[in-house]
PDB file of N, CA and C in Angstrom:
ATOM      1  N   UNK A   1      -2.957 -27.737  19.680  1.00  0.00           N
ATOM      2  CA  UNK A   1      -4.221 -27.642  18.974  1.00  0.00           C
ATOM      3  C   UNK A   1      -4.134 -26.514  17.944  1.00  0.00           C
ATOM      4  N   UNK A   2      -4.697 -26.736  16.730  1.00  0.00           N
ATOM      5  CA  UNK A   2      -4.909 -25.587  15.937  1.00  0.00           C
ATOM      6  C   UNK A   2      -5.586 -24.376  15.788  1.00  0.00           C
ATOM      7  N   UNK A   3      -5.205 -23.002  15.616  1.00  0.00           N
ATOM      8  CA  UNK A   3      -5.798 -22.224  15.839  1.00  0.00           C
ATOM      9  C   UNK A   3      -7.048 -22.462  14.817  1.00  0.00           C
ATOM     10  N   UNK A   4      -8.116 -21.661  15.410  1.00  0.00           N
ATOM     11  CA  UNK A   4      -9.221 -21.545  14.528  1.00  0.00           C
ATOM     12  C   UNK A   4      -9.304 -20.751  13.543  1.00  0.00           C
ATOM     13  N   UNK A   5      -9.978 -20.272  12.338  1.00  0.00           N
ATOM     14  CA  UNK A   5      -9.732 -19.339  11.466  1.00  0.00           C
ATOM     15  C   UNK A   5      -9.694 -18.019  12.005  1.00  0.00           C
ATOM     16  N   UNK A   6     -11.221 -18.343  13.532  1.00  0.00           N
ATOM     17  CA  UNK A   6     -11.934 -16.678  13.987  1.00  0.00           C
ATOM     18  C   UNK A   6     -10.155 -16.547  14.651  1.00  0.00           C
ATOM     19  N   UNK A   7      -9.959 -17.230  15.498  1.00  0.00           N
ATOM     20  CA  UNK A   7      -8.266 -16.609  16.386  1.00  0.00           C
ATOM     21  C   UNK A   7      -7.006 -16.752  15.467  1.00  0.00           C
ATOM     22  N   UNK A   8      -7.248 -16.681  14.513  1.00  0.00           N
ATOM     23  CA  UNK A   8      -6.310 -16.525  13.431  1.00  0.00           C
ATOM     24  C   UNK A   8      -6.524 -15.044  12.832  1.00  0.00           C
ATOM     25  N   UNK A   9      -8.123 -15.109  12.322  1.00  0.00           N
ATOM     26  CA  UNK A   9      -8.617 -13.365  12.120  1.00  0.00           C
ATOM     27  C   UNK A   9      -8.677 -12.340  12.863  1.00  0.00           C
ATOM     28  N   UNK A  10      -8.646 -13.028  14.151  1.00  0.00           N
ATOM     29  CA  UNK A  10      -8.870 -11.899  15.538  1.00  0.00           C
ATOM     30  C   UNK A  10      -7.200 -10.771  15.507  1.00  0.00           C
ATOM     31  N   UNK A  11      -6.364 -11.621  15.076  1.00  0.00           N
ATOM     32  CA  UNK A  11      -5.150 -11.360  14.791  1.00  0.00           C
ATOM     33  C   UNK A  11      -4.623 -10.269  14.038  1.00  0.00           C
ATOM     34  N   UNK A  12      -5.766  -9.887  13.262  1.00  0.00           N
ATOM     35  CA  UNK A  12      -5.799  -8.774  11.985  1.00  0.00           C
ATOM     36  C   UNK A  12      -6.366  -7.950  12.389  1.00  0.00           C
ATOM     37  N   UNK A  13      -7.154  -7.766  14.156  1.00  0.00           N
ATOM     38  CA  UNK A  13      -8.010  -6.659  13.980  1.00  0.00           C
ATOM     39  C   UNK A  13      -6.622  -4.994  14.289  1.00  0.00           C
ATOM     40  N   UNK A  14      -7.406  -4.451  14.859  1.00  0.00           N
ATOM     41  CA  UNK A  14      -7.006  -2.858  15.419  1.00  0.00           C
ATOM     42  C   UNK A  14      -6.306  -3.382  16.834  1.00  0.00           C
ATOM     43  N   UNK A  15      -5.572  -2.557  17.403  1.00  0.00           N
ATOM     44  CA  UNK A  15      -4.976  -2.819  18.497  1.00  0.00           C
ATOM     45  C   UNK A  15      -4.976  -1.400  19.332  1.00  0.00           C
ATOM     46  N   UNK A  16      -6.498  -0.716  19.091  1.00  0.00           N
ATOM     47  CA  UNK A  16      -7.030   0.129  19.938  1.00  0.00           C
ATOM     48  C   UNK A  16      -6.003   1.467  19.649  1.00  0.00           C
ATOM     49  N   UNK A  17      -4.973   1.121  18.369  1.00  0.00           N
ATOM     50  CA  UNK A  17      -4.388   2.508  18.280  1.00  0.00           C
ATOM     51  C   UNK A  17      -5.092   2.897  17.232  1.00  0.00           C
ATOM     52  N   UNK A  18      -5.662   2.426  16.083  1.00  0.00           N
ATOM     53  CA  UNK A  18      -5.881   2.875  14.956  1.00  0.00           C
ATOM     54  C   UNK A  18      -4.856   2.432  13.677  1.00  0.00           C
ATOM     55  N   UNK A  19      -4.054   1.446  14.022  1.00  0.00           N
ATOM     56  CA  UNK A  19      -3.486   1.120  13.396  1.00  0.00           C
ATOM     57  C   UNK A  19      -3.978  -0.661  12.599  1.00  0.00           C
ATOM     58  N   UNK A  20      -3.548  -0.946  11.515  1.00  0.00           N
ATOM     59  CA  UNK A  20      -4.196  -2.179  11.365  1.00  0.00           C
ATOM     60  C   UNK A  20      -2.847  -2.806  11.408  1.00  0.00           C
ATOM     61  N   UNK A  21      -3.503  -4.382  11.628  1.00  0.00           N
ATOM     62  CA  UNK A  21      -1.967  -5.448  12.350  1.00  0.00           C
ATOM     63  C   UNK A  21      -2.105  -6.504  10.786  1.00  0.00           C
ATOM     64  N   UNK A  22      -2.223  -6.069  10.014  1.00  0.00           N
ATOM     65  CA  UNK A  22      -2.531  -7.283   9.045  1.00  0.00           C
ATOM     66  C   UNK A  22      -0.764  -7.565   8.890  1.00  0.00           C
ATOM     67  N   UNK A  23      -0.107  -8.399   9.476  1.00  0.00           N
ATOM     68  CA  UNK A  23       1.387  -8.626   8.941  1.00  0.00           C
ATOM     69  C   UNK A  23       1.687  -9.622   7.617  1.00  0.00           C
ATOM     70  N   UNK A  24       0.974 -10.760   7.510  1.00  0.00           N
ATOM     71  CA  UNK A  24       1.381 -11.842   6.805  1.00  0.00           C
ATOM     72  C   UNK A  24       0.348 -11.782   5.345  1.00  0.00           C
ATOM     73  N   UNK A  25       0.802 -12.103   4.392  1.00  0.00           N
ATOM     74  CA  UNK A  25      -0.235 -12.755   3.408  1.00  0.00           C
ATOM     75  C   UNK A  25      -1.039 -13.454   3.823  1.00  0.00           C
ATOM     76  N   UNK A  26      -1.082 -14.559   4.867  1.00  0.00           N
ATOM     77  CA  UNK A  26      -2.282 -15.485   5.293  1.00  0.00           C
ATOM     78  C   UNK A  26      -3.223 -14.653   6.279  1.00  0.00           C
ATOM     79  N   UNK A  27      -2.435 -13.607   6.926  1.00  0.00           N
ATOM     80  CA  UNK A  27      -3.862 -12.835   7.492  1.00  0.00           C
ATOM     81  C   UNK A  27      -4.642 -12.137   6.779  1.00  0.00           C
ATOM     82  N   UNK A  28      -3.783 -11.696   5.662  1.00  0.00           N
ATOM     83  CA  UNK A  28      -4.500 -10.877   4.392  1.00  0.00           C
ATOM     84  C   UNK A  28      -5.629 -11.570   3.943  1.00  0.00           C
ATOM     85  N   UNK A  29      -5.276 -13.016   3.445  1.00  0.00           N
ATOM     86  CA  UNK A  29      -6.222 -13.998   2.978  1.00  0.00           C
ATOM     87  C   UNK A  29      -7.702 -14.429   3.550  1.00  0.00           C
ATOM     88  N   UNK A  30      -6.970 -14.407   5.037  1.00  0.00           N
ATOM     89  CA  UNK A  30      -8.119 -14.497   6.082  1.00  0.00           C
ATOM     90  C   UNK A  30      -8.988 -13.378   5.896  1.00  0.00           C
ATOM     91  N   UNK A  31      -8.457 -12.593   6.114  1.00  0.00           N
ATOM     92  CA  UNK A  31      -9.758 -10.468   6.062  1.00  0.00           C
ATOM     93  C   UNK A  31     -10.537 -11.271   5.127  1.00  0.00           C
ATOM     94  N   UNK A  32      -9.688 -11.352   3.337  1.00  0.00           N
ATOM     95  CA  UNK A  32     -10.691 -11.677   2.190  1.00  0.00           C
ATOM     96  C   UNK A  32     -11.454 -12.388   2.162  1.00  0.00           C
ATOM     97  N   UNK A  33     -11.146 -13.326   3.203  1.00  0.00           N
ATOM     98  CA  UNK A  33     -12.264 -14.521   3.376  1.00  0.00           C
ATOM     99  C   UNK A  33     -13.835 -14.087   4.015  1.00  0.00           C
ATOM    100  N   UNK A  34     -12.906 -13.303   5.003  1.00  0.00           N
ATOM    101  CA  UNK A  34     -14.097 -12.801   6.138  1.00  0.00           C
ATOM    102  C   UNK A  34     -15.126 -11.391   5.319  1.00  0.00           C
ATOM    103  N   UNK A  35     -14.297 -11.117   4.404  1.00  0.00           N
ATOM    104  CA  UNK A  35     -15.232  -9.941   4.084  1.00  0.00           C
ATOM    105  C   UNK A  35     -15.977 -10.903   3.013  1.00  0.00           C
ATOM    106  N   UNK A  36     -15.970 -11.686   2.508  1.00  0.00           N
ATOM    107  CA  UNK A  36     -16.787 -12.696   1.745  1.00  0.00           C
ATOM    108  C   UNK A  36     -17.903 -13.234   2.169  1.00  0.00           C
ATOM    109  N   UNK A  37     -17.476 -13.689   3.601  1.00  0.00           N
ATOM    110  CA  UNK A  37     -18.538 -13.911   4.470  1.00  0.00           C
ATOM    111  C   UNK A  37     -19.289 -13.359   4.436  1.00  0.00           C
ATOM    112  N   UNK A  38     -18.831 -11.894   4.770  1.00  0.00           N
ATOM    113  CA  UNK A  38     -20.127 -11.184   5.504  1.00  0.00           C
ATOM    114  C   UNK A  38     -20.772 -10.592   4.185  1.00  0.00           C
ATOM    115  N   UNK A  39     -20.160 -10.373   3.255  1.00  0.00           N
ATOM    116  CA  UNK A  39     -21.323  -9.963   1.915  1.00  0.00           C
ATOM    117  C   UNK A  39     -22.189 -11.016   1.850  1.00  0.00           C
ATOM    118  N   UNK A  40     -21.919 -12.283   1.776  1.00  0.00           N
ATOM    119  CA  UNK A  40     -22.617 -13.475   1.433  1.00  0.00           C
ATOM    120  C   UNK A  40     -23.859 -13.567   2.646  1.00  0.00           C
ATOM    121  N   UNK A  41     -23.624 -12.953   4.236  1.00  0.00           N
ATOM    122  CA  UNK A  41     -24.464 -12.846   4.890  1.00  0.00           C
ATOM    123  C   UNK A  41     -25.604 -11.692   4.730  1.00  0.00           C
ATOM    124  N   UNK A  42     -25.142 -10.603   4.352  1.00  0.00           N
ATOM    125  CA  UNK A  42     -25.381  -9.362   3.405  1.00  0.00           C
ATOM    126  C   UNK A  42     -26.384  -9.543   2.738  1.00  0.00           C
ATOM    127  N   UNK A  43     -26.484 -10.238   1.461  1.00  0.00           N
ATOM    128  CA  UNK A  43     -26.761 -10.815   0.487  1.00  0.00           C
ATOM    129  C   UNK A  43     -28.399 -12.124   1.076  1.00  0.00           C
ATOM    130  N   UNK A  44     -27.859 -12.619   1.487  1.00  0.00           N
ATOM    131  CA  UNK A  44     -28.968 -13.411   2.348  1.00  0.00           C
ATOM    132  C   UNK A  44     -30.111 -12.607   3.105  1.00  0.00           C
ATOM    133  N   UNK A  45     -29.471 -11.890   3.798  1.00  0.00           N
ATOM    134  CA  UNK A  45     -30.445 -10.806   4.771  1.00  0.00           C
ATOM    135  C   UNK A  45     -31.527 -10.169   4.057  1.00  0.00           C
ATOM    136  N   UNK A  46     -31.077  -9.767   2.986  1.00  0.00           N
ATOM    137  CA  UNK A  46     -31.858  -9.116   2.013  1.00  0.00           C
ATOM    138  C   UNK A  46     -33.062  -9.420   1.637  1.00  0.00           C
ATOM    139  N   UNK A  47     -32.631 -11.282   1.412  1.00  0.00           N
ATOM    140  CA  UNK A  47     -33.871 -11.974   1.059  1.00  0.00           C
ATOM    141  C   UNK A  47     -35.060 -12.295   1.837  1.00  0.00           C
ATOM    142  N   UNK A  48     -34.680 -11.910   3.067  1.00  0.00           N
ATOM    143  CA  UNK A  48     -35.545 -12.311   4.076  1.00  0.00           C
ATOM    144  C   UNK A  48     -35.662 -11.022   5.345  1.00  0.00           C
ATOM    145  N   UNK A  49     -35.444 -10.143   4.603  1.00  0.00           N
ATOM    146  CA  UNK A  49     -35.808  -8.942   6.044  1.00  0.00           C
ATOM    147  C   UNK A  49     -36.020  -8.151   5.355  1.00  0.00           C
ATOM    148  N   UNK A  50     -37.210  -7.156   6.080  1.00  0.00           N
ATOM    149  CA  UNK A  50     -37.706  -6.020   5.180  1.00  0.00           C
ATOM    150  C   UNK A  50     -36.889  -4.906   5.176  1.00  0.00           C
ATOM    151  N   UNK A  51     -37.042  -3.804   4.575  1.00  0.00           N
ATOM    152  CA  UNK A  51     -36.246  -3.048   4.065  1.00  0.00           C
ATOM    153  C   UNK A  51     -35.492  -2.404   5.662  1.00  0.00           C
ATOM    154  N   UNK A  52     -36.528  -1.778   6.158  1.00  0.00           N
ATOM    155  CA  UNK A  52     -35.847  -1.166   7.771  1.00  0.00           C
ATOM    156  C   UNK A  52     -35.236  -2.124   8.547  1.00  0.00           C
ATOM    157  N   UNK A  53     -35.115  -3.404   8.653  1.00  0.00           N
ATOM    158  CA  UNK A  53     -35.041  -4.162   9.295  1.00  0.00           C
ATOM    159  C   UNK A  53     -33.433  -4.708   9.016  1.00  0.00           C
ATOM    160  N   UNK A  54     -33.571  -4.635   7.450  1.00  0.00           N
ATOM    161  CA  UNK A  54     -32.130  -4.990   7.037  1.00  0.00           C
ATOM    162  C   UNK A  54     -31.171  -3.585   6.905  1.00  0.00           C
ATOM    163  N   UNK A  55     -31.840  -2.615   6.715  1.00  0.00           N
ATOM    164  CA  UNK A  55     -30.862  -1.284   7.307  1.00  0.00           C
ATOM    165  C   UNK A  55     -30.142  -1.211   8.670  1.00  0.00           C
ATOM    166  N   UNK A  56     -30.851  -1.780   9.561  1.00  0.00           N
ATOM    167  CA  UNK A  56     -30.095  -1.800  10.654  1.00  0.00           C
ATOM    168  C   UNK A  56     -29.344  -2.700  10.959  1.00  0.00           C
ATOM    169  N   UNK A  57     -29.350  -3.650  10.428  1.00  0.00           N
ATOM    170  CA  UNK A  57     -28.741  -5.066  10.454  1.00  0.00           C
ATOM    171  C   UNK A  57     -27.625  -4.732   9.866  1.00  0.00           C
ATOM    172  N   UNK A  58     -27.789  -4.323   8.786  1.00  0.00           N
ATOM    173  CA  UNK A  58     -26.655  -4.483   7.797  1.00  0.00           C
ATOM    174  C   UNK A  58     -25.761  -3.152   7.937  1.00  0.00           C
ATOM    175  N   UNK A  59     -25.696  -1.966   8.585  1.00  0.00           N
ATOM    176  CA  UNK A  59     -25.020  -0.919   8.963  1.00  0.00           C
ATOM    177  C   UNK A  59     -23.146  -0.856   9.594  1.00  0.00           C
ATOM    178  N   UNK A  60     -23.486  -2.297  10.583  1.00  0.00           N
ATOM    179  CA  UNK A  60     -22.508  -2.378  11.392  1.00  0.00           C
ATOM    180  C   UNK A  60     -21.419  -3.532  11.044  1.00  0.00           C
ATOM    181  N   UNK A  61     -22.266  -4.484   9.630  1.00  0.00           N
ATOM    182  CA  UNK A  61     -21.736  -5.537   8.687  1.00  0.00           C
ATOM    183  C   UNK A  61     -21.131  -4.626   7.675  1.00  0.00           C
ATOM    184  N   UNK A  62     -21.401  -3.623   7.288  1.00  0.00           N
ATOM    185  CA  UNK A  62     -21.232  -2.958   6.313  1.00  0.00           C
ATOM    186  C   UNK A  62     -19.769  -1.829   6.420  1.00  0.00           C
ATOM    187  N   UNK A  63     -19.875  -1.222   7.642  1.00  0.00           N
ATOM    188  CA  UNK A  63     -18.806  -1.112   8.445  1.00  0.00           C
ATOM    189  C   UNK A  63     -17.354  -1.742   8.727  1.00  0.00           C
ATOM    190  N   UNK A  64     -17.734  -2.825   9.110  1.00  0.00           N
ATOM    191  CA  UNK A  64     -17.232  -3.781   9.292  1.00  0.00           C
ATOM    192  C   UNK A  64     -16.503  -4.427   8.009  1.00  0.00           C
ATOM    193  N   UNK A  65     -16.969  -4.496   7.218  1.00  0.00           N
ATOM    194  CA  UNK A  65     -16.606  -4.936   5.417  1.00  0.00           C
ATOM    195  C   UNK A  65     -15.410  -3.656   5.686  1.00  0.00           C
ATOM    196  N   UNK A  66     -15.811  -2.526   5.148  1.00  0.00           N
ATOM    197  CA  UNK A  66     -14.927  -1.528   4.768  1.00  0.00           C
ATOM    198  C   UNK A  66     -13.874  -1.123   5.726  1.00  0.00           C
ATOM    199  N   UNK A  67     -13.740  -1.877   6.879  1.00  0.00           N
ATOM    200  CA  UNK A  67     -12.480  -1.899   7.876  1.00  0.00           C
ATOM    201  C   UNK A  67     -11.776  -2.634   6.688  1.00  0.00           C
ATOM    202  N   UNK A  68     -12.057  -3.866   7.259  1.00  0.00           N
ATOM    203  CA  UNK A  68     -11.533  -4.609   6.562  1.00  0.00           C
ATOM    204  C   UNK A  68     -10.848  -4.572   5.261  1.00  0.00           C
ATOM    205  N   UNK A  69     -11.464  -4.082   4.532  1.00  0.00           N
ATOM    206  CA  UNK A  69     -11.300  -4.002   2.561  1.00  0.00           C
ATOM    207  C   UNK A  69      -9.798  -2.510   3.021  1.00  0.00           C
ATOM    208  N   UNK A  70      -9.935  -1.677   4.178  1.00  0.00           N
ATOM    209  CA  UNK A  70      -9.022  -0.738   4.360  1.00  0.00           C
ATOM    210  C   UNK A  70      -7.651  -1.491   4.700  1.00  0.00           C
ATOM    211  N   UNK A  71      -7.739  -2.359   5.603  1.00  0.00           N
ATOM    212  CA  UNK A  71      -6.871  -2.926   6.236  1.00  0.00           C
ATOM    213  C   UNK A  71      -5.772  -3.544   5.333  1.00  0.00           C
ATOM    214  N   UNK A  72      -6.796  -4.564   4.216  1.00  0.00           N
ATOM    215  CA  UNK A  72      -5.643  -5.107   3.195  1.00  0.00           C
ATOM    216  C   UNK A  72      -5.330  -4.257   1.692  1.00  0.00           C
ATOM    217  N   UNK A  73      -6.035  -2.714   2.215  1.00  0.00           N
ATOM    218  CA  UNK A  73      -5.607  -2.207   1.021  1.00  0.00           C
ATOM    219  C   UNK A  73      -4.155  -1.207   2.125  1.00  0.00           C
ATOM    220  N   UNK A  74      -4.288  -1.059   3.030  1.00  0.00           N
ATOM    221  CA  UNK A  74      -2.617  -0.729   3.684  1.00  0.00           C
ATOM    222  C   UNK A  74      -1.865  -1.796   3.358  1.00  0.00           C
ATOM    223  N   UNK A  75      -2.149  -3.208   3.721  1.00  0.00           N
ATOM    224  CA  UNK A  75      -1.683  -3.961   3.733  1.00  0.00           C
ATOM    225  C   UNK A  75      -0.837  -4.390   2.221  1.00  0.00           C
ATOM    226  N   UNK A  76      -1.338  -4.323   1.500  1.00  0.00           N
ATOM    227  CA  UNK A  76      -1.070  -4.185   0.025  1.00  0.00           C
ATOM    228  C   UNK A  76       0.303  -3.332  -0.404  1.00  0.00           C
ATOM    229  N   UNK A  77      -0.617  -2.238   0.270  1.00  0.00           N
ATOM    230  CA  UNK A  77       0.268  -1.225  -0.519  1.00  0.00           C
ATOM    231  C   UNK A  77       1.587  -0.582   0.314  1.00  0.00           C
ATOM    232  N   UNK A  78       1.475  -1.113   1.430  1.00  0.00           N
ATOM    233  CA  UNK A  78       2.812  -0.726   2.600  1.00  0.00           C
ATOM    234  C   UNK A  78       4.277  -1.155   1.538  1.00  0.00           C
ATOM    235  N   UNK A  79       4.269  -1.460   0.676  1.00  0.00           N
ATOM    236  CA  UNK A  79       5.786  -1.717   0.225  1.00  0.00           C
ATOM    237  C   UNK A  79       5.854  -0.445  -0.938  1.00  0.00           C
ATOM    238  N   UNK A  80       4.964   0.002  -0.966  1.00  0.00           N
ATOM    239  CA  UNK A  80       5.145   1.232  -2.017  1.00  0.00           C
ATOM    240  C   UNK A  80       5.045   2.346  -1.808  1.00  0.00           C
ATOM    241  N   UNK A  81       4.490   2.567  -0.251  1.00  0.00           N
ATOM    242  CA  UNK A  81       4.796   3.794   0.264  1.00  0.00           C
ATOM    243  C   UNK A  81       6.075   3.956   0.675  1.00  0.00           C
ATOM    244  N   UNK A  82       6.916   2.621   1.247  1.00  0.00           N
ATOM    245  CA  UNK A  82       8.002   2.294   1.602  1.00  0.00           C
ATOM    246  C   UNK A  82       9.381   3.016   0.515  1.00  0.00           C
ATOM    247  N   UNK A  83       8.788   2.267  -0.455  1.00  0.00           N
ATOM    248  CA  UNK A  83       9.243   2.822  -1.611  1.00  0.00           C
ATOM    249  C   UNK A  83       9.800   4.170  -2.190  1.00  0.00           C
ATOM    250  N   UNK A  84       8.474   4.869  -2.048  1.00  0.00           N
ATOM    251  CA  UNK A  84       8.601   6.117  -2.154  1.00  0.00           C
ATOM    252  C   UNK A  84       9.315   6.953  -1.094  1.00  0.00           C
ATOM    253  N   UNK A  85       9.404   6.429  -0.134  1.00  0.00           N
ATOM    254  CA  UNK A  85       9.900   7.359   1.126  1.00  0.00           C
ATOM    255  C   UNK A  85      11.211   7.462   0.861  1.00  0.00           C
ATOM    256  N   UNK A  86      11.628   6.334   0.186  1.00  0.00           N
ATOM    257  CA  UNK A  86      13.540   5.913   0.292  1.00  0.00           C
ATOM    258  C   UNK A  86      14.128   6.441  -0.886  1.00  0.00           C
TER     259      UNK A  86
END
């Protein structure tokens, strides 16, 4: 059976060291997807929850985005720190 996108993304998270696991371009792709999501959920909330309401809502989405946006900017750039080291 095929994995799903979420156990495909689950794949990219933290592994409780602090380290991010993004290995492949397609998990990379996946984060970008997922942080798309959640702006687009972001974005929606707005329209329909009052101001305090979407502060709290949106705190731990927001969070959550900027893991992410961290993850594939290591991810990115791991061949150029590489680089520099050698």
């Amino acid at each position: 059976m095929a994995q799903t996108v979420f156990e495909k993304l689950s794949k990219t998270r933290y592994c409780g060291i602090g380290v991010a696991v993004i290995q492949t371009d397609e998990q990379m792709l996946l984060a970008q997807q997922c942080i798309g999501n959640l702006r687009t959920i972001l974005l929606e909330a707005r329209k329909v929850h009052s101001r305090q309401d979407y502060a709290r809502m949106a705190e731990p989405i927001l969070l959550e985005v900027q893991q992410r946006e961290q993850e594939i900017l290591e991810y990115l750039s791991r061949d150029l720190e590489q680089s520099v080291a050698s």
